[in-house]
PDB file of N, CA and C in Angstrom:
ATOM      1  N   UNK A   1       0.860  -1.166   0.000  1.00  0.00           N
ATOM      2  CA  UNK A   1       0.000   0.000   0.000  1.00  0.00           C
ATOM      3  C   UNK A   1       0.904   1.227   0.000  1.00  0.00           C
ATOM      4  N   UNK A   2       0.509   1.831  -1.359  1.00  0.00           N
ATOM      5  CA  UNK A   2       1.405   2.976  -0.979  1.00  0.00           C
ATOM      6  C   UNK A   2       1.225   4.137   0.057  1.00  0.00           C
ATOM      7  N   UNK A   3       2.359   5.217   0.423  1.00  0.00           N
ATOM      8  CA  UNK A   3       2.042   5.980   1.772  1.00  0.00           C
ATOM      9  C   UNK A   3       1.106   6.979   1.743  1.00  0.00           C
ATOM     10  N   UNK A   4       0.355   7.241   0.340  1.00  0.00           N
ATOM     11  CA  UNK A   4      -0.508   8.417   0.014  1.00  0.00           C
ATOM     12  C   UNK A   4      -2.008   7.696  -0.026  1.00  0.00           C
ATOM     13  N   UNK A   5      -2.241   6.129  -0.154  1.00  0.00           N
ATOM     14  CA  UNK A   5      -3.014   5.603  -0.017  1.00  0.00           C
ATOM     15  C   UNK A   5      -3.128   5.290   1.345  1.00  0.00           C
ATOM     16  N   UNK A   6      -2.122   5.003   2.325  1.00  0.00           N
ATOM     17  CA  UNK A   6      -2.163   4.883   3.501  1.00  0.00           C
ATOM     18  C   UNK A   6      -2.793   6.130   4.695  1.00  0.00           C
ATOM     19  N   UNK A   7      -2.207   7.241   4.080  1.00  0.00           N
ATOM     20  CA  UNK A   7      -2.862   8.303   4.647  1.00  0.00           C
ATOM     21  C   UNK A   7      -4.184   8.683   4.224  1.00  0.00           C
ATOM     22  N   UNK A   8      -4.608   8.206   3.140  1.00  0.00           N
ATOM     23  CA  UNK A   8      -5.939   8.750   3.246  1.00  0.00           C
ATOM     24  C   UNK A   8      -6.660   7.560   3.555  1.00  0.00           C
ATOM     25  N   UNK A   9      -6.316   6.650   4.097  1.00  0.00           N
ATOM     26  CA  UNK A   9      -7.143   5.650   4.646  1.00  0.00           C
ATOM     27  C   UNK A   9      -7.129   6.089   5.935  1.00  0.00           C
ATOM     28  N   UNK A  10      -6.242   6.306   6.481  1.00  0.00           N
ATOM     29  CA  UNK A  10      -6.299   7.026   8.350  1.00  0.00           C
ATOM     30  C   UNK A  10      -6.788   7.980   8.157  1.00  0.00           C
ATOM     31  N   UNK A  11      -6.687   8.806   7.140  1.00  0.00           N
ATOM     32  CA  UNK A  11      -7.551  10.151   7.199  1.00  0.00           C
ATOM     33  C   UNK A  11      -9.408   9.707   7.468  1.00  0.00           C
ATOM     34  N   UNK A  12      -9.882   8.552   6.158  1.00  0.00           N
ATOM     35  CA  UNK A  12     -11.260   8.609   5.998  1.00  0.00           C
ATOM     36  C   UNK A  12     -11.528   7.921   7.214  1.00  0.00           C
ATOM     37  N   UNK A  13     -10.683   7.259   8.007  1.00  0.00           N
ATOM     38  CA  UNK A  13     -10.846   6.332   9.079  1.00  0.00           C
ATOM     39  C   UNK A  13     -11.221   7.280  10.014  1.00  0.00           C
ATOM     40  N   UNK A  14     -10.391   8.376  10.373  1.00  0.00           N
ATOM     41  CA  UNK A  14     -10.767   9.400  11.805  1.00  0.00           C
ATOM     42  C   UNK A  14     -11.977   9.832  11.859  1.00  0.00           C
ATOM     43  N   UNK A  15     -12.239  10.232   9.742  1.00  0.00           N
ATOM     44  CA  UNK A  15     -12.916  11.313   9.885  1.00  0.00           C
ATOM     45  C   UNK A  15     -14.742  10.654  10.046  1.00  0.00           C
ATOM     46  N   UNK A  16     -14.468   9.464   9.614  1.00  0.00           N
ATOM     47  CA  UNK A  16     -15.593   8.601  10.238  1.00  0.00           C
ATOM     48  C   UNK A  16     -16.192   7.934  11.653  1.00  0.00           C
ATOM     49  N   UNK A  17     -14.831   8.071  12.343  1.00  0.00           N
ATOM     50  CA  UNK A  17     -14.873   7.548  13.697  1.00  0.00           C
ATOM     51  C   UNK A  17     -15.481   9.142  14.228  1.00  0.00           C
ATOM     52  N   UNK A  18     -15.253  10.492  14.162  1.00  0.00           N
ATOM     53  CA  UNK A  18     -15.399  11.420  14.651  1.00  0.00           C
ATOM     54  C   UNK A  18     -16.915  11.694  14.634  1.00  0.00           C
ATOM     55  N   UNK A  19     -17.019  11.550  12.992  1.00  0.00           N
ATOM     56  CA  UNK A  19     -18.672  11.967  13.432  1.00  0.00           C
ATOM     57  C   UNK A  19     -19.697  10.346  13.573  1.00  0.00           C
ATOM     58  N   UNK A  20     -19.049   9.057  13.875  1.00  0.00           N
ATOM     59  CA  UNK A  20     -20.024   8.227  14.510  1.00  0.00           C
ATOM     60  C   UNK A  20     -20.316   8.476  15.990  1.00  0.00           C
ATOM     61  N   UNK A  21     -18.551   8.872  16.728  1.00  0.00           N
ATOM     62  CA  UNK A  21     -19.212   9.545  17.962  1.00  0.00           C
ATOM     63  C   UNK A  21     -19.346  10.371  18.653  1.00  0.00           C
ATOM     64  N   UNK A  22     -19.667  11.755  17.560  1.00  0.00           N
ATOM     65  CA  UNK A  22     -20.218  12.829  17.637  1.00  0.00           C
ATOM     66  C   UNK A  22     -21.835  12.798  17.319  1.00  0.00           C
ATOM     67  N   UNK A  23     -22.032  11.996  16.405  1.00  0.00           N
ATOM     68  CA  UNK A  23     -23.403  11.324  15.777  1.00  0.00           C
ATOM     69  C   UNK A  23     -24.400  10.946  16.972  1.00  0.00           C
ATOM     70  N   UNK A  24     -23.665  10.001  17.867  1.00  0.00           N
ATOM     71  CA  UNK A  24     -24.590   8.862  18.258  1.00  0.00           C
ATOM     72  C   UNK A  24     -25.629   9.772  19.225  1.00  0.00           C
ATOM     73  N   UNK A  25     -25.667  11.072  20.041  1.00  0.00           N
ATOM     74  CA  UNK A  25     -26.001  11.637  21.123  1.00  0.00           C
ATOM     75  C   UNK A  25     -27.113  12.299  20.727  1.00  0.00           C
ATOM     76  N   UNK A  26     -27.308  12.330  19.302  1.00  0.00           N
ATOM     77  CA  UNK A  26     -28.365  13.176  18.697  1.00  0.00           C
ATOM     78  C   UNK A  26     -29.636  11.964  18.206  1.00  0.00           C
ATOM     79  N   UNK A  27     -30.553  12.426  18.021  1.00  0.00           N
ATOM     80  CA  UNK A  27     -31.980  11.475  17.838  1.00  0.00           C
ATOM     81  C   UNK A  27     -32.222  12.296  15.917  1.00  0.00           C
ATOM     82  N   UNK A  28     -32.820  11.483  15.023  1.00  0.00           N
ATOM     83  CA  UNK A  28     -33.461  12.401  14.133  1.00  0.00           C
ATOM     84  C   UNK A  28     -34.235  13.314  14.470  1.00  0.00           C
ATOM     85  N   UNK A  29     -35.204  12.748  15.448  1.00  0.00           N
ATOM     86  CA  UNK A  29     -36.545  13.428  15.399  1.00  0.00           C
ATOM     87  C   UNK A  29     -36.570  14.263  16.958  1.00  0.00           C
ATOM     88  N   UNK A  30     -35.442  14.853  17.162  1.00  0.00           N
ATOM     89  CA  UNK A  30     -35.014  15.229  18.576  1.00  0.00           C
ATOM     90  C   UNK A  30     -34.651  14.666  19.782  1.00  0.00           C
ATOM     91  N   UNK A  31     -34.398  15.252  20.688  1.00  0.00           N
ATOM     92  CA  UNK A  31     -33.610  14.591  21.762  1.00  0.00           C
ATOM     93  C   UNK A  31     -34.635  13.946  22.728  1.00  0.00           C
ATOM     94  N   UNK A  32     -34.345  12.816  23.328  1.00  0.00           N
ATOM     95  CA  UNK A  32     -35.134  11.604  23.553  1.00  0.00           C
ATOM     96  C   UNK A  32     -34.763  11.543  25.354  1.00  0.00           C
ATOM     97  N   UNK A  33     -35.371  10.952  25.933  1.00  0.00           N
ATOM     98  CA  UNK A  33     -34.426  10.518  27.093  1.00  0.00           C
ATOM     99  C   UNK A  33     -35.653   9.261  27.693  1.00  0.00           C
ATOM    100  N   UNK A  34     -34.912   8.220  28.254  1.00  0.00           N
ATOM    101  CA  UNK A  34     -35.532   7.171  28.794  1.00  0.00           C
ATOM    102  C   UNK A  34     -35.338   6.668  30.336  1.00  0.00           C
ATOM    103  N   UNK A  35     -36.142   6.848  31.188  1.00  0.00           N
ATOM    104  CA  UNK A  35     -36.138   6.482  32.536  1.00  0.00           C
ATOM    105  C   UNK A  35     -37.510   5.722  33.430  1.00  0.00           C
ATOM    106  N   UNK A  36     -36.962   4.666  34.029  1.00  0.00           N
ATOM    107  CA  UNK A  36     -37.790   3.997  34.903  1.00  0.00           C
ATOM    108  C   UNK A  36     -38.425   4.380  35.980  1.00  0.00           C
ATOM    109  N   UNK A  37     -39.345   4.705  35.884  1.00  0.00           N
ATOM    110  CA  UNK A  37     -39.957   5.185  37.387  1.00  0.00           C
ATOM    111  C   UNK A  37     -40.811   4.059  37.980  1.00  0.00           C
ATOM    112  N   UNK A  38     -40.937   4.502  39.539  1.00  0.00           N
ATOM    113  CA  UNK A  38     -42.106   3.801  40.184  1.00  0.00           C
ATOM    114  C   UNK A  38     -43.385   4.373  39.776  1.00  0.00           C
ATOM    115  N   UNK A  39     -44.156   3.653  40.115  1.00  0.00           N
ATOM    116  CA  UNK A  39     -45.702   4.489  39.976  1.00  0.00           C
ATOM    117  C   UNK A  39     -45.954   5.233  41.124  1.00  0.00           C
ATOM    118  N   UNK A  40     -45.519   5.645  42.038  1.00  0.00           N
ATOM    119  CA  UNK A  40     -45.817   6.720  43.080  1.00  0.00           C
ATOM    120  C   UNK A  40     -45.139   7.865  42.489  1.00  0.00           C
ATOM    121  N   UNK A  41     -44.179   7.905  41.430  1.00  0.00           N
ATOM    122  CA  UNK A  41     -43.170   8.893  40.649  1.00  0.00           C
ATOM    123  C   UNK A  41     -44.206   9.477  39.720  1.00  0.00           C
ATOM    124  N   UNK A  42     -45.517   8.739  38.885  1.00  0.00           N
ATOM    125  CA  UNK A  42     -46.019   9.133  37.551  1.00  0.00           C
ATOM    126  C   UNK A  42     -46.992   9.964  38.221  1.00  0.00           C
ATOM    127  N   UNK A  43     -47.507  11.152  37.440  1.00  0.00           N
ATOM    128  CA  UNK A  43     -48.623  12.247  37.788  1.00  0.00           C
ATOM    129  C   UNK A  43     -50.524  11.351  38.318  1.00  0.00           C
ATOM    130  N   UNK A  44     -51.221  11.665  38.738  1.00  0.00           N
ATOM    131  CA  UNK A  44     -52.574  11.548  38.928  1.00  0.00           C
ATOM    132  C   UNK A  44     -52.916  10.783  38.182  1.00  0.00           C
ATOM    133  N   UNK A  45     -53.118  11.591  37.169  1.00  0.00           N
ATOM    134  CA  UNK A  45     -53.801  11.039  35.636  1.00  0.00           C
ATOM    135  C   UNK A  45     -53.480  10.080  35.127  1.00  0.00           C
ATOM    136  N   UNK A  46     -52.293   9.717  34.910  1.00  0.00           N
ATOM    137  CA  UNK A  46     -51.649   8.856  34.568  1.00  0.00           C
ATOM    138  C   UNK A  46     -51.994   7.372  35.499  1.00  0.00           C
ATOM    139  N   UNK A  47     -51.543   7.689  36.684  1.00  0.00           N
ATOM    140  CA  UNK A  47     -52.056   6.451  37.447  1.00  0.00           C
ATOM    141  C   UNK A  47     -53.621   5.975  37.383  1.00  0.00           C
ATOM    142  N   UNK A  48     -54.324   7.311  37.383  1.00  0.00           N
ATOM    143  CA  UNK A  48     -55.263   6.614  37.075  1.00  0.00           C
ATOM    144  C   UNK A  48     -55.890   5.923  35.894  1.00  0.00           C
ATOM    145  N   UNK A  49     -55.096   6.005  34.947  1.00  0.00           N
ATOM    146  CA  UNK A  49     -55.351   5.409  33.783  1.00  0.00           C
ATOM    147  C   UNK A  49     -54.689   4.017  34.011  1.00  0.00           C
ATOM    148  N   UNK A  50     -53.718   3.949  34.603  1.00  0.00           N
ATOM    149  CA  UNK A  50     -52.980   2.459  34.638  1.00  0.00           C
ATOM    150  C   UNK A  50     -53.753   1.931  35.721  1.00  0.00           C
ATOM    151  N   UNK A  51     -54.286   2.035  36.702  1.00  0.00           N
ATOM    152  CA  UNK A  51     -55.544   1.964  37.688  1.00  0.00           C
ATOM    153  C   UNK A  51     -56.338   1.209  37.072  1.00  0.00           C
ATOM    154  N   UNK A  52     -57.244   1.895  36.085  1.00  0.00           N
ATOM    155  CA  UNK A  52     -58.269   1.445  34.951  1.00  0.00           C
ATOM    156  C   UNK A  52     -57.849   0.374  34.064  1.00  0.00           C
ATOM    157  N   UNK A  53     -56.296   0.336  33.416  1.00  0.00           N
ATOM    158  CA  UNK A  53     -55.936  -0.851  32.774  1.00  0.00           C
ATOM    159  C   UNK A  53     -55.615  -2.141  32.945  1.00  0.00           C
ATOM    160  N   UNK A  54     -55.334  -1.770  34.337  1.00  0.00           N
ATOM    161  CA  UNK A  54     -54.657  -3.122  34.799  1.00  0.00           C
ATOM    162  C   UNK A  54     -55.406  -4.497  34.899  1.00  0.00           C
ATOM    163  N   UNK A  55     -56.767  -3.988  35.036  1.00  0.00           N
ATOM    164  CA  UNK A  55     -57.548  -4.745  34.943  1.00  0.00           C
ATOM    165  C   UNK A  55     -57.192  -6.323  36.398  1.00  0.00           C
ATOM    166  N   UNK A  56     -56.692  -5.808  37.085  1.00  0.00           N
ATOM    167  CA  UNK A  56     -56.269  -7.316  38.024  1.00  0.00           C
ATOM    168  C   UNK A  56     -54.784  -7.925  37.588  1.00  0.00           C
ATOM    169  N   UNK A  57     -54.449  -7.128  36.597  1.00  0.00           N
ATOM    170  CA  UNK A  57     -52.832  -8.041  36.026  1.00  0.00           C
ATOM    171  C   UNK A  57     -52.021  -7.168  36.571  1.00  0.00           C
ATOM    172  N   UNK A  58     -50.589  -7.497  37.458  1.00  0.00           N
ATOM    173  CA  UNK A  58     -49.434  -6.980  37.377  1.00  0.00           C
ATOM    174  C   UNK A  58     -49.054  -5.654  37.077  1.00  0.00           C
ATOM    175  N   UNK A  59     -48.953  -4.849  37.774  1.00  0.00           N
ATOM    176  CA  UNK A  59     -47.887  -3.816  36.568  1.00  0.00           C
ATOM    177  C   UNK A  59     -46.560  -3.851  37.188  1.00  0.00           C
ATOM    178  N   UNK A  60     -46.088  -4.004  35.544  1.00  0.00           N
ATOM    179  CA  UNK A  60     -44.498  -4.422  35.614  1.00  0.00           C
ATOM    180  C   UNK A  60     -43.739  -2.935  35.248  1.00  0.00           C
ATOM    181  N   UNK A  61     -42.614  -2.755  34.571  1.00  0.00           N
ATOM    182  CA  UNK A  61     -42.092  -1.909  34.446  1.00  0.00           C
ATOM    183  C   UNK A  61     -43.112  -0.455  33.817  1.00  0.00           C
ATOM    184  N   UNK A  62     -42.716   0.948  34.468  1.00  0.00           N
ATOM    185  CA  UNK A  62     -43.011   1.716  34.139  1.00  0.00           C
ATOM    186  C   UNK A  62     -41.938   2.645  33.318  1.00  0.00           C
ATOM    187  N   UNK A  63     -42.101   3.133  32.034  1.00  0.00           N
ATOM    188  CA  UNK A  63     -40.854   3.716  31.497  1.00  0.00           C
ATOM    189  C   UNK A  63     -41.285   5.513  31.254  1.00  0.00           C
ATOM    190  N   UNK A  64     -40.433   6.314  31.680  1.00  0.00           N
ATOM    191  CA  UNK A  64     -40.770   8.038  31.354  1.00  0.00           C
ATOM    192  C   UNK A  64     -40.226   7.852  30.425  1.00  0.00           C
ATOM    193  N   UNK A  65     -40.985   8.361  29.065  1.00  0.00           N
ATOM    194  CA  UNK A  65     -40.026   9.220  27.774  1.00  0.00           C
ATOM    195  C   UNK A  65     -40.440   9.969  27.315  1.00  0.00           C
ATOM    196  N   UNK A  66     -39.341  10.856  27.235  1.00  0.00           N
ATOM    197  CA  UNK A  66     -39.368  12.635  27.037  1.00  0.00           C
ATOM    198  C   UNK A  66     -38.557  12.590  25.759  1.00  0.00           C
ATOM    199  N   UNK A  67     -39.586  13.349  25.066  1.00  0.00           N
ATOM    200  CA  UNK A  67     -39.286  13.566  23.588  1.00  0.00           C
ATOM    201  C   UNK A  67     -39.779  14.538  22.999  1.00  0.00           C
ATOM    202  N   UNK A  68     -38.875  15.652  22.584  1.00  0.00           N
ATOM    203  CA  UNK A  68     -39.123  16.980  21.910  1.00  0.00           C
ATOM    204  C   UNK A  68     -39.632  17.903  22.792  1.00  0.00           C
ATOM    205  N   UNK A  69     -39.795  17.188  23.999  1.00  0.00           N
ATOM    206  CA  UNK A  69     -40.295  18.318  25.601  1.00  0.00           C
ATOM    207  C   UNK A  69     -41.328  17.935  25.846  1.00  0.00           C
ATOM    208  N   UNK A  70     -42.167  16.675  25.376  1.00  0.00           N
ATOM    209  CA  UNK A  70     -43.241  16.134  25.724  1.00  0.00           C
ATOM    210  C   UNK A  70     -42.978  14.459  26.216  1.00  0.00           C
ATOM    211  N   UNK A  71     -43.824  14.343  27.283  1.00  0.00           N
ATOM    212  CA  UNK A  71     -43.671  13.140  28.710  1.00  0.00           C
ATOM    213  C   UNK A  71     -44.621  12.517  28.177  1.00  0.00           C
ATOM    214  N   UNK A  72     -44.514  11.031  28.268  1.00  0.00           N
ATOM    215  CA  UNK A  72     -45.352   9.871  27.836  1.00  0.00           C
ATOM    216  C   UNK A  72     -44.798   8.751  28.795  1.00  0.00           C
ATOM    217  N   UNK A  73     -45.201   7.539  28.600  1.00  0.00           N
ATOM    218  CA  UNK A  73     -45.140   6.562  29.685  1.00  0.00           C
ATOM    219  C   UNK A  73     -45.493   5.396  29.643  1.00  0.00           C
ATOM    220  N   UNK A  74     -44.605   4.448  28.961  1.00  0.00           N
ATOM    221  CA  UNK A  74     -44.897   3.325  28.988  1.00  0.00           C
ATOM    222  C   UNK A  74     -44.961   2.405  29.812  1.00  0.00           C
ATOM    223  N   UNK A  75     -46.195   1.708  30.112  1.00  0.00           N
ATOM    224  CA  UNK A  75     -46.543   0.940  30.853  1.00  0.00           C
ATOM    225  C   UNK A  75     -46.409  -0.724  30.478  1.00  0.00           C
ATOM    226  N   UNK A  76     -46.224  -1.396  31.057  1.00  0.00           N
ATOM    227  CA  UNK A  76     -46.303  -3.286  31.029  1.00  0.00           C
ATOM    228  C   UNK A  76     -47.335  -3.554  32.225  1.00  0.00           C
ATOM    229  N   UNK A  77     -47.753  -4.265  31.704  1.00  0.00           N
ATOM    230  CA  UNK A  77     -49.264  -5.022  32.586  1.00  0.00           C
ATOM    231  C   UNK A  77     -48.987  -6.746  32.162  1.00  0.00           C
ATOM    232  N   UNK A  78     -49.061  -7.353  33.023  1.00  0.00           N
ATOM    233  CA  UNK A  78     -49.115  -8.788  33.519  1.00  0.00           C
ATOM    234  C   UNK A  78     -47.631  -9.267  33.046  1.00  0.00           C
ATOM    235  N   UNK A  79     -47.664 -11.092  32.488  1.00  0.00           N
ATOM    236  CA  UNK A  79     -46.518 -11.530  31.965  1.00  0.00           C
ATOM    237  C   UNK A  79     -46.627 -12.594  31.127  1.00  0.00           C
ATOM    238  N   UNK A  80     -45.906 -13.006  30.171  1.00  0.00           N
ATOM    239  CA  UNK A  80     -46.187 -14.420  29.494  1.00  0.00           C
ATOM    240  C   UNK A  80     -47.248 -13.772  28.133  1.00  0.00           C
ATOM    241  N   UNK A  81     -48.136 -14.471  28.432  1.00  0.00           N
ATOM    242  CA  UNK A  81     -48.715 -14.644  27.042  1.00  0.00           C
ATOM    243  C   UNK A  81     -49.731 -13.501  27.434  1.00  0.00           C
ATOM    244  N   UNK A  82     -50.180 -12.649  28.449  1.00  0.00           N
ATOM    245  CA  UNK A  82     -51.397 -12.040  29.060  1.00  0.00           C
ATOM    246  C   UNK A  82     -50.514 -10.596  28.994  1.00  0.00           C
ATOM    247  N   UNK A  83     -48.822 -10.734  28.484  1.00  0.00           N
ATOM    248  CA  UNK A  83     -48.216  -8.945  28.657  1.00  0.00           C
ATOM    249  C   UNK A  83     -48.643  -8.250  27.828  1.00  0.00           C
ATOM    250  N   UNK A  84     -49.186  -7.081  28.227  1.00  0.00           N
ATOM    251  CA  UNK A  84     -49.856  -5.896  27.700  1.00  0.00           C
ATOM    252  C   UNK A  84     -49.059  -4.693  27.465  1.00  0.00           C
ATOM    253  N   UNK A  85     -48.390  -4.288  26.833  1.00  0.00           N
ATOM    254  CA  UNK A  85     -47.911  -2.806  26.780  1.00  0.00           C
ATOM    255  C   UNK A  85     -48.601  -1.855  26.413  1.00  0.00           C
ATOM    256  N   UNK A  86     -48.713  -0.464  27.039  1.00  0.00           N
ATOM    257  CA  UNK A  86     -49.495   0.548  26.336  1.00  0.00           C
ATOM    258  C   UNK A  86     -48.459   2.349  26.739  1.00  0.00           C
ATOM    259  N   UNK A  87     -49.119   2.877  25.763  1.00  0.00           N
ATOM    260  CA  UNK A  87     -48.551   4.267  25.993  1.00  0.00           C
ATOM    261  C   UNK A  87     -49.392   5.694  26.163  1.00  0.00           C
ATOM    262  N   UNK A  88     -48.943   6.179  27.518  1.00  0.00           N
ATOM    263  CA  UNK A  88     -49.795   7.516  28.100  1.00  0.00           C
ATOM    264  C   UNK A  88     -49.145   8.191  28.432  1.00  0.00           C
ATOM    265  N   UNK A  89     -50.053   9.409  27.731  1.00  0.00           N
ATOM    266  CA  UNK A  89     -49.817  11.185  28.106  1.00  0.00           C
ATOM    267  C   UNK A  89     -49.671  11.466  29.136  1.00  0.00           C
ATOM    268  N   UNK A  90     -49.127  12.644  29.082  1.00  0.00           N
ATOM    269  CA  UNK A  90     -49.331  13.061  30.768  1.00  0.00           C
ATOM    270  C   UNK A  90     -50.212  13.386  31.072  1.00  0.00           C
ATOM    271  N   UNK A  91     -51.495  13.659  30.425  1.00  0.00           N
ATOM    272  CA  UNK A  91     -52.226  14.004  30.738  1.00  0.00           C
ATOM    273  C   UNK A  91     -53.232  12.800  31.112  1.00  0.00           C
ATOM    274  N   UNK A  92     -52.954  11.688  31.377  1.00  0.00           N
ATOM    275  CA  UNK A  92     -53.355  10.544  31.279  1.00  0.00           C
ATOM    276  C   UNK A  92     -54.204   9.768  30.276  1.00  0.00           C
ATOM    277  N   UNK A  93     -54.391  10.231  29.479  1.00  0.00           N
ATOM    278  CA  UNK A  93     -54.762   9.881  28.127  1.00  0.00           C
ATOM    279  C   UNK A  93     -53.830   8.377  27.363  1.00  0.00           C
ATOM    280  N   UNK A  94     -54.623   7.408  27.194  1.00  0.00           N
ATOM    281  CA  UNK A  94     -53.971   6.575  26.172  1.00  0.00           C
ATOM    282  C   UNK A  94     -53.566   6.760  24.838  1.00  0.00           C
ATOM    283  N   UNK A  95     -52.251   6.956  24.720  1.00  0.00           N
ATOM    284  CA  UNK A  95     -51.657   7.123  23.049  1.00  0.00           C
ATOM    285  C   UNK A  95     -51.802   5.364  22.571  1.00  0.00           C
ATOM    286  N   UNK A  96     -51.685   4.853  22.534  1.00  0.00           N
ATOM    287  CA  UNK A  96     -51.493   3.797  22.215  1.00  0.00           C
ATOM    288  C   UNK A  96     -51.150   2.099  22.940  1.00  0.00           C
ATOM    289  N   UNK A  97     -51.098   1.059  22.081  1.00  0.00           N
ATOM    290  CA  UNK A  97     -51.175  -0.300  22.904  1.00  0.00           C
ATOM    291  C   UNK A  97     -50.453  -1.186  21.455  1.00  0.00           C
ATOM    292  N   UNK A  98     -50.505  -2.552  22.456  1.00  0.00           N
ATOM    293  CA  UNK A  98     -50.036  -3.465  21.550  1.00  0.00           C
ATOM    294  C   UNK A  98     -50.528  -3.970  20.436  1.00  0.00           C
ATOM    295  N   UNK A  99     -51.529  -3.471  20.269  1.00  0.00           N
ATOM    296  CA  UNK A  99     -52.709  -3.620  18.991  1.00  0.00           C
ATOM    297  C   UNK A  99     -52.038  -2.485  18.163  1.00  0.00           C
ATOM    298  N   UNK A 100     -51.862  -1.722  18.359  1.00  0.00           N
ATOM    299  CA  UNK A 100     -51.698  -0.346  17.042  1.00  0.00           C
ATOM    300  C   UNK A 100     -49.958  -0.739  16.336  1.00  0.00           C
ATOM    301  N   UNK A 101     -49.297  -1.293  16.785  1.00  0.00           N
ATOM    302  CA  UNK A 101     -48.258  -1.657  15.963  1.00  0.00           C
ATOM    303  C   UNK A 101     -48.541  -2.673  14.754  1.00  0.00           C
ATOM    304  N   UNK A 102     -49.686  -3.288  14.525  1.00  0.00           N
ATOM    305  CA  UNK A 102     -50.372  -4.223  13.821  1.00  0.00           C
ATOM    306  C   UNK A 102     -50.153  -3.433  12.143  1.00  0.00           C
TER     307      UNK A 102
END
């Protein structure tokens, strides 16, 4: 390999390593963030919507995600073949469930 081919292979090499991890911290569709809370952590509304869903099953993990400056909240209900996922506003409103990915 000659030394002018060699350098621009370390060159395209940096200049790719730089912006993969300069890249990775950014979202397309804005900045994202993901955290587990308890349910004594989620607002009123919210609980009371997971209150209403649970229907007698489990609730398993609760997830906060904040995206573009707006809070949502994914919920898991029971386990096995009966797990339910769904997603709510803060305002406790249902955005969605395991049916709408269909």
């Amino acid at each position: 390999m000659s030394s002018r081919l060699r350098k621009f292979a370390s060159a395209a090499l940096a200049g790719a390593l730089a912006l993969a991890t300069t890249g990775c911290d950014r979202h397309p569709f804005g900045e994202r963030s993901h955290q587990v809370v308890a349910i004594a952590q989620v607002p009123a509304p919210v609980r009371s919507t997971i209150d209403q869903q649970a229907r007698g099953r489990a609730v398993g993990d609760i997830k906060k995600q904040v995206a573009d400056g707006r809070t949502r909240y994914e919920v898991t209900f029971g386990s096995g073949a009966d797990k339910t996922t769904i997603l709510i506003g803060e305002d406790g409103r249902q955005l969605a469930d395991d049916d709408d990915e269909d």
